[in-house]
Structures are given as structure tokens and as C-alpha cells.
Protein backbone atom coordinates (compact mmCIF):
# COMPACT_ATOMS: atom_id res chain seq x y z
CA UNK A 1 -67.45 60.15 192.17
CA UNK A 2 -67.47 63.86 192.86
CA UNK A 3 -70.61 64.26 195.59
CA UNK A 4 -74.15 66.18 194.53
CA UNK A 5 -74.57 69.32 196.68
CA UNK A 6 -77.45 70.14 198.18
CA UNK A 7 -78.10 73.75 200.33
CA UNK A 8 -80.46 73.79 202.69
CA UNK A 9 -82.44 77.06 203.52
CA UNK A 10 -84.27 76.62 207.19
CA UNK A 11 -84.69 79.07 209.96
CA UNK A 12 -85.60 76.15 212.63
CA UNK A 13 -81.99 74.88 214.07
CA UNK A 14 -83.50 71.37 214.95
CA UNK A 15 -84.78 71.03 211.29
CA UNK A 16 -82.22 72.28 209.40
CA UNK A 17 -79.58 70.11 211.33
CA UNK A 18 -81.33 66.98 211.02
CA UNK A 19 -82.29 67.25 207.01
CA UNK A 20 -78.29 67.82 206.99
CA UNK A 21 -77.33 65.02 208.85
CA UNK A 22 -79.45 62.71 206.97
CA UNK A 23 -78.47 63.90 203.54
CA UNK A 24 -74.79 63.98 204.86
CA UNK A 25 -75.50 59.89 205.96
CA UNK A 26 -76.43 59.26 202.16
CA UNK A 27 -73.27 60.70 200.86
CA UNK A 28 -74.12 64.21 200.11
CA UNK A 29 -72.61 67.43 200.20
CA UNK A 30 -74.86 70.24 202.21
CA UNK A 31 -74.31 73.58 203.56
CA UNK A 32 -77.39 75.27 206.07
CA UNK A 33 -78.48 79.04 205.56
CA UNK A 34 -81.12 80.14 208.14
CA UNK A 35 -82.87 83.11 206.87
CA UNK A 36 -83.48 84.24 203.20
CA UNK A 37 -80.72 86.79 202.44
CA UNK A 38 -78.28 84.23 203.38
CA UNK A 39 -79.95 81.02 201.39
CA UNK A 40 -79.58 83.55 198.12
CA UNK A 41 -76.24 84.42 198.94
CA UNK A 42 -75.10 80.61 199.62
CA UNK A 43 -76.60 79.34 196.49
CA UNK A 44 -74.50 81.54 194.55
CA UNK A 45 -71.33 80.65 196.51
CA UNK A 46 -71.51 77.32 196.70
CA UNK A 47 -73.50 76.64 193.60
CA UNK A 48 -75.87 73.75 194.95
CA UNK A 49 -76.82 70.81 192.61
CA UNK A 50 -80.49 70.65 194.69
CA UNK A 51 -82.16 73.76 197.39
CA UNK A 52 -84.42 72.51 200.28
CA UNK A 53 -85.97 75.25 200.65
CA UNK A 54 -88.08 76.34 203.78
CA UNK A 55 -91.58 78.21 203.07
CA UNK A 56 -91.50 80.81 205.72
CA UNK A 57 -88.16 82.35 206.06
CA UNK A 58 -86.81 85.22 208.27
CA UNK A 59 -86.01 88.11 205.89
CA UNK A 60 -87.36 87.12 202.85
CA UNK A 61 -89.42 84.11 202.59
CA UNK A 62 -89.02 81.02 200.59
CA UNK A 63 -91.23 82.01 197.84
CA UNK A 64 -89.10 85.18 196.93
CA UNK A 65 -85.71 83.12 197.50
CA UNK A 66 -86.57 80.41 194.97
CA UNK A 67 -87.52 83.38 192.55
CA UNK A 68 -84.27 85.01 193.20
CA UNK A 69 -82.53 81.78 192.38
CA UNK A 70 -84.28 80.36 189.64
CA UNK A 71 -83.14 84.22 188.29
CA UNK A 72 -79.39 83.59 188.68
CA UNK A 73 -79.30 79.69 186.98
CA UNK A 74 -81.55 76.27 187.02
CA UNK A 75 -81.47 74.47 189.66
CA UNK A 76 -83.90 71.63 191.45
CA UNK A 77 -85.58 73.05 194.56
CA UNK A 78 -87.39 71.17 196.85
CA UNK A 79 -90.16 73.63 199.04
CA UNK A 80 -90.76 72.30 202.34
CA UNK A 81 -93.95 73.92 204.15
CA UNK A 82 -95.43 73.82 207.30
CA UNK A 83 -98.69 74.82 206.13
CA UNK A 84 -101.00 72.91 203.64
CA UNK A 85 -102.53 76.19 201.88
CA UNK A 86 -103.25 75.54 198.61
CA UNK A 87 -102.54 79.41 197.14
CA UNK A 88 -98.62 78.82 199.12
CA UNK A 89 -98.23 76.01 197.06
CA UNK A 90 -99.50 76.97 193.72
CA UNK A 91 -97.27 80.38 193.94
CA UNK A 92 -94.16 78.51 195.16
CA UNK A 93 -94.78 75.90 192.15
CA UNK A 94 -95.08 79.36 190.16
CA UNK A 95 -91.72 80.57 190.58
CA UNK A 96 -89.59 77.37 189.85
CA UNK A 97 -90.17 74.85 192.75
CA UNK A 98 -90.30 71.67 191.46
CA UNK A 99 -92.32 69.94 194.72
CA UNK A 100 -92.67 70.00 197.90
CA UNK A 101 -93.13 68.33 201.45
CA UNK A 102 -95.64 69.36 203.77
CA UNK A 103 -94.04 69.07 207.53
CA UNK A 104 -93.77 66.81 209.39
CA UNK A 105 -92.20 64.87 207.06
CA UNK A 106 -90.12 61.38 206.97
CA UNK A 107 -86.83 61.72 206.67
CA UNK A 108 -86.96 58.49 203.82
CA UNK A 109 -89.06 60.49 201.91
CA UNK A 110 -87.17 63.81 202.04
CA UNK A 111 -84.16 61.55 200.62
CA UNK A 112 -85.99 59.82 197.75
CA UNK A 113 -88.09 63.01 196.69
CA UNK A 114 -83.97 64.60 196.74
CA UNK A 115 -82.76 61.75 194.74
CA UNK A 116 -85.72 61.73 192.01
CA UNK A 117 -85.31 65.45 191.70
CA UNK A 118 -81.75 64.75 190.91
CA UNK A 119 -82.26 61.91 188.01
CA UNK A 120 -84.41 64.41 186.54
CA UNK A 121 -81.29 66.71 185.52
CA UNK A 122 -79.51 63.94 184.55
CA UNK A 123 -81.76 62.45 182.24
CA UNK A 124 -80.95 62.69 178.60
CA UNK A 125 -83.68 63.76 176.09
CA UNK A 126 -85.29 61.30 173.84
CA UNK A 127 -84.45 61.72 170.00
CA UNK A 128 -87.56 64.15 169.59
CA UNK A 129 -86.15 67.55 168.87
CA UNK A 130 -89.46 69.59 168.61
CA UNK A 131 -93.31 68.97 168.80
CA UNK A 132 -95.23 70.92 166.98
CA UNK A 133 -99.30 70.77 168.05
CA UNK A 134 -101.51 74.02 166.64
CA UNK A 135 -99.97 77.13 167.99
CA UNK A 136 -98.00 75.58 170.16
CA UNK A 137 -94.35 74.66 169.77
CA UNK A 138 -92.18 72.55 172.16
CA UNK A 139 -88.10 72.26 171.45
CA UNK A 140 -86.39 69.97 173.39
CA UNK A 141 -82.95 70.43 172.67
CA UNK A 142 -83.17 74.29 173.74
CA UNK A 143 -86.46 73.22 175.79
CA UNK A 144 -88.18 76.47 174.50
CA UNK A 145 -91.78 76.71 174.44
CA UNK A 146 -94.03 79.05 172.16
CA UNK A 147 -97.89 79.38 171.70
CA UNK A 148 -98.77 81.55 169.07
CA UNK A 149 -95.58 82.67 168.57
CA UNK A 150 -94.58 84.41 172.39
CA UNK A 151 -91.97 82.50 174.29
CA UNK A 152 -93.47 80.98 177.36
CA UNK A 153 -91.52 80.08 180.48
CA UNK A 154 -91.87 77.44 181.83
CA UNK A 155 -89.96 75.83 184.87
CA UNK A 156 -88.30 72.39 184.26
CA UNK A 157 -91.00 70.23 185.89
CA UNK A 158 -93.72 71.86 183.87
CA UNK A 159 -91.88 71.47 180.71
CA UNK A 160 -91.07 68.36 181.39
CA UNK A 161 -94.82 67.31 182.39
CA UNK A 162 -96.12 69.45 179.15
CA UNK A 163 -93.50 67.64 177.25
CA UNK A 164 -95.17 64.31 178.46
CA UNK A 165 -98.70 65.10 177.49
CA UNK A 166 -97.45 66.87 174.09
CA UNK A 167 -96.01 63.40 173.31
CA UNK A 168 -99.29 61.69 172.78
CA UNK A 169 -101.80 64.04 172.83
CA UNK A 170 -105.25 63.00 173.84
CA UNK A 171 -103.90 59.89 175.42
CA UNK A 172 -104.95 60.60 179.13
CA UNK A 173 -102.92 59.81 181.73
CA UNK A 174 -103.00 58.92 185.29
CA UNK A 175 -101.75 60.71 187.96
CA UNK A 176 -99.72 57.86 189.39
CA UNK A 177 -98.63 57.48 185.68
CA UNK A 178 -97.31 61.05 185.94
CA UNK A 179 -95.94 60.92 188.99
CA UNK A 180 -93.74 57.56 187.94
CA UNK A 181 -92.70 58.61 184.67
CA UNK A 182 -92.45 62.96 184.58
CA UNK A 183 -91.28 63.07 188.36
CA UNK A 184 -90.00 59.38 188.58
CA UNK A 185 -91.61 58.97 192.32
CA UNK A 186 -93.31 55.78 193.53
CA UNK A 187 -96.89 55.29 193.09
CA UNK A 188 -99.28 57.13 195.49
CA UNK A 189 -96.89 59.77 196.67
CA UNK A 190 -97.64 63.89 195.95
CA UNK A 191 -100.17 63.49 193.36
CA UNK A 192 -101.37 66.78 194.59
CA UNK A 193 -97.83 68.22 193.01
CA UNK A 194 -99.57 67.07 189.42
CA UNK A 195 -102.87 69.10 190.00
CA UNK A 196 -100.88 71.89 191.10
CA UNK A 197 -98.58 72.03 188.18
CA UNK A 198 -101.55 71.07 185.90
CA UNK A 199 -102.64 74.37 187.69
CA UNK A 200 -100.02 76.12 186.19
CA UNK A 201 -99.73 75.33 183.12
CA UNK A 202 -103.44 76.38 182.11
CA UNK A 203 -102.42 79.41 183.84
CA UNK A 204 -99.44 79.76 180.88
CA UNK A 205 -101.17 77.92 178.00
CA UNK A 206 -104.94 78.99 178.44
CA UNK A 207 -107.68 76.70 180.53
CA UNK A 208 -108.10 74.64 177.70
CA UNK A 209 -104.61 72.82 176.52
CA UNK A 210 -104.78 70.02 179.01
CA UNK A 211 -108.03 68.20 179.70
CA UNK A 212 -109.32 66.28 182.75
CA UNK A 213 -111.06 63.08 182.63
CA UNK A 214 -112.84 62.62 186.05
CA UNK A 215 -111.44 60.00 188.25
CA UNK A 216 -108.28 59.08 185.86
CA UNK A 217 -106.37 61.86 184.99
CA UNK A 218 -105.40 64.29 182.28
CA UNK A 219 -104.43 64.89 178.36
CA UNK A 220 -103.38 67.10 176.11
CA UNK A 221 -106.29 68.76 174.10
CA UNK A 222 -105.00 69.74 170.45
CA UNK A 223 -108.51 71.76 169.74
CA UNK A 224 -107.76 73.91 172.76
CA UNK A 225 -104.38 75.06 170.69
């Protein structure tokens, strides 16, 4: 079995080396770039299957990086951050992270938050080829979205996560539900990465499309569509 490769973009030596060394133990292949220019550069030569991807970066930081690669082709990235600020998080969710970990973190859960990002892109699609809810329009075979006929674009986790919600709309569902089922995490860990892609999609959609119930979690509204 060929092995998943993962690059990791970190300016702090002792970091980078042990996120390496522990993704090396569980049988993958990583390469270390410590500054921005050269995490770009690396994930177009080596063509990672996953980025862990530092915040703040030497040269240009982590938020500009993951735009830059998201740009050149799809591919997982995992934001690590050593500051909790809400406004970091929702622009690096913006521009294609899929989640992140707030340092210090465990290395256990940097490895299962790598390998759930990873059965993610290898999940097939269910037999639903499009959904079709007011103006908008969700493909899943070409996993296009449209609201009143413009192309919106959407990064893979909030496609995925719309796709969820679009499924049974009004059905609400809880954040540990999400969390289980969209990211395919255990129970009671980042349900702040729901809120913030929530966040984001009412940013692309309008304020309206997904509704939150109080104390359980959220649906999809059809009569905001």
C-alpha cells in the first residue's frame, strides 16, 4: 500500500520535527517547509495528500499559503494556530482549511484529526446526483453549487456540511451529529469548527439558508432559498 503524504508547513524547528516524527511512526510520508514561500513551493513538488499548515509563517503566513494552494489543486489542510482569535479562524476556514488545532495540542489528536481528514477524500458519494431546494442547486457528481443561478465556491468541508443539511432539510442537527457524520471525528471534539463553517456558509448563501435552534444545533431553511 503506497503511503499518504502529508507536508508540513512550520517555522518552529521543535514543532515541525515532532508532528513529523509522529506522523512518520504511523506510517506516513512527510516532508517539513519552514516559512511560506517554501510550503507553496513543496506542495507543488511533492504533491501532498494532506498540509499541516502553521498560522503564522515567516514570509507569507498560513492564511495566504493555503489560498495559494487551494489555487493550484484540492487538497485537505489542516491549520494549526497558536492563537484562539476567532476572525484567524473564520478567514483561514475562508480560504480552504478544512479545521484546525489550537496549540498546544496532543499529538493523538493531531493524528486522528489527519486520518479523518483523509477518509473524507476517499469517501464515495451516495447515489444522489443533485439536490435541488428553491434557488439553490447542489451536484454531487461535479460537486457544483448554484443559488440563483451564480456558481458558488465552496471548499470541500462546506460542501460537504451544506450537502448534509440539503439532504433533509429542516431536520436539525446536532453539532456532535455533524461533527461524527460530515467530519467523521469523535463526539465532543472541535465543535467550534461547525459554527465557524456554519459562519461561512451564510456568508456564501445569505444569513438565512441554515437555521439555529438554541442549545441543539442547526438546519437547512428552504424559505430562506
Amino acid at each position: 500500500m503506497v503511503s499518504r503524504r502529508i507536508a508540513v508547513v512550520e517555522d518552529e524547528p521543535s514543532i515541525a520535527a515532532s508532528v513529523a516524527a509522529r506522523l512518520r511512526a504511523e506510517g506516513f510520508e512527510v516532508e517539513i517547509a519552514a516559512d511560506g514561500y517554501a510550503g507553496v513551493e513543496l506542495c507543488r513538488s511533492f504533491r501532498p495528500d494532506l498540509v499541516v499548515l502553521d498560522l503564522m509563517l515567516p514570509g507569507i503566513d498560513g492564511i495566504e499559503v493555503c489560498r495559494l494552494i487551494q489555487r493550484d489543486r484540492q487538497v485537505p489542510v489542516l491549520m494549526l494556530t497558536a492563537r484562539d482569535s476567532e476572525s484567524d479562524l473564520e478567514v483561514g476556514l475562508g480560504v480552504g482549511a478544512d479545521d484546525y488545532l489550537t496549540k498546544p495540542f496532543s499529538p493523538r489528536e493531531l493524528v486522528a484529526r489527519v486520518r479523518a481528514l483523509l477518509r473524507r477524500t476517499e469517501r464515495t458519494p451516495a447515489a444522489t446526483d443533485s439536490i435541488k431546494l428553491g434557488s439553490l442547486a447542489i451536484d454531487v457528481a461535479t460537486r457544483q453549487v448554484t443559488s440563483h443561478g451564480a456558481e458558488i465556491h465552496l471548499t470541500p468541508t462546506e460542501f460537504d456540511l451544506l450537502r448534509k443539511l440539503a439532504l433533509t432539510p429542516h431536520v436539525v442537527f446536532g453539532r456532535r451529529r455533524l461533527l461524527e457524520e460530515v467530519w467523521g471525528y469523535p463526539a465532543g471534539h472541535g465543535e467550534r469548527t461547525v459554527d465557524s463553517h456554519v459562519r461561512a456558509l451564510r456568508r456564501k448563501l445569505g444569513a438565512d439558508v441554515i437555521r439555529t435552534v438554541h442549545g441543539i444545533g442547526y438546519a437547512l431553511d428552504t424559505n430562506g432559498l
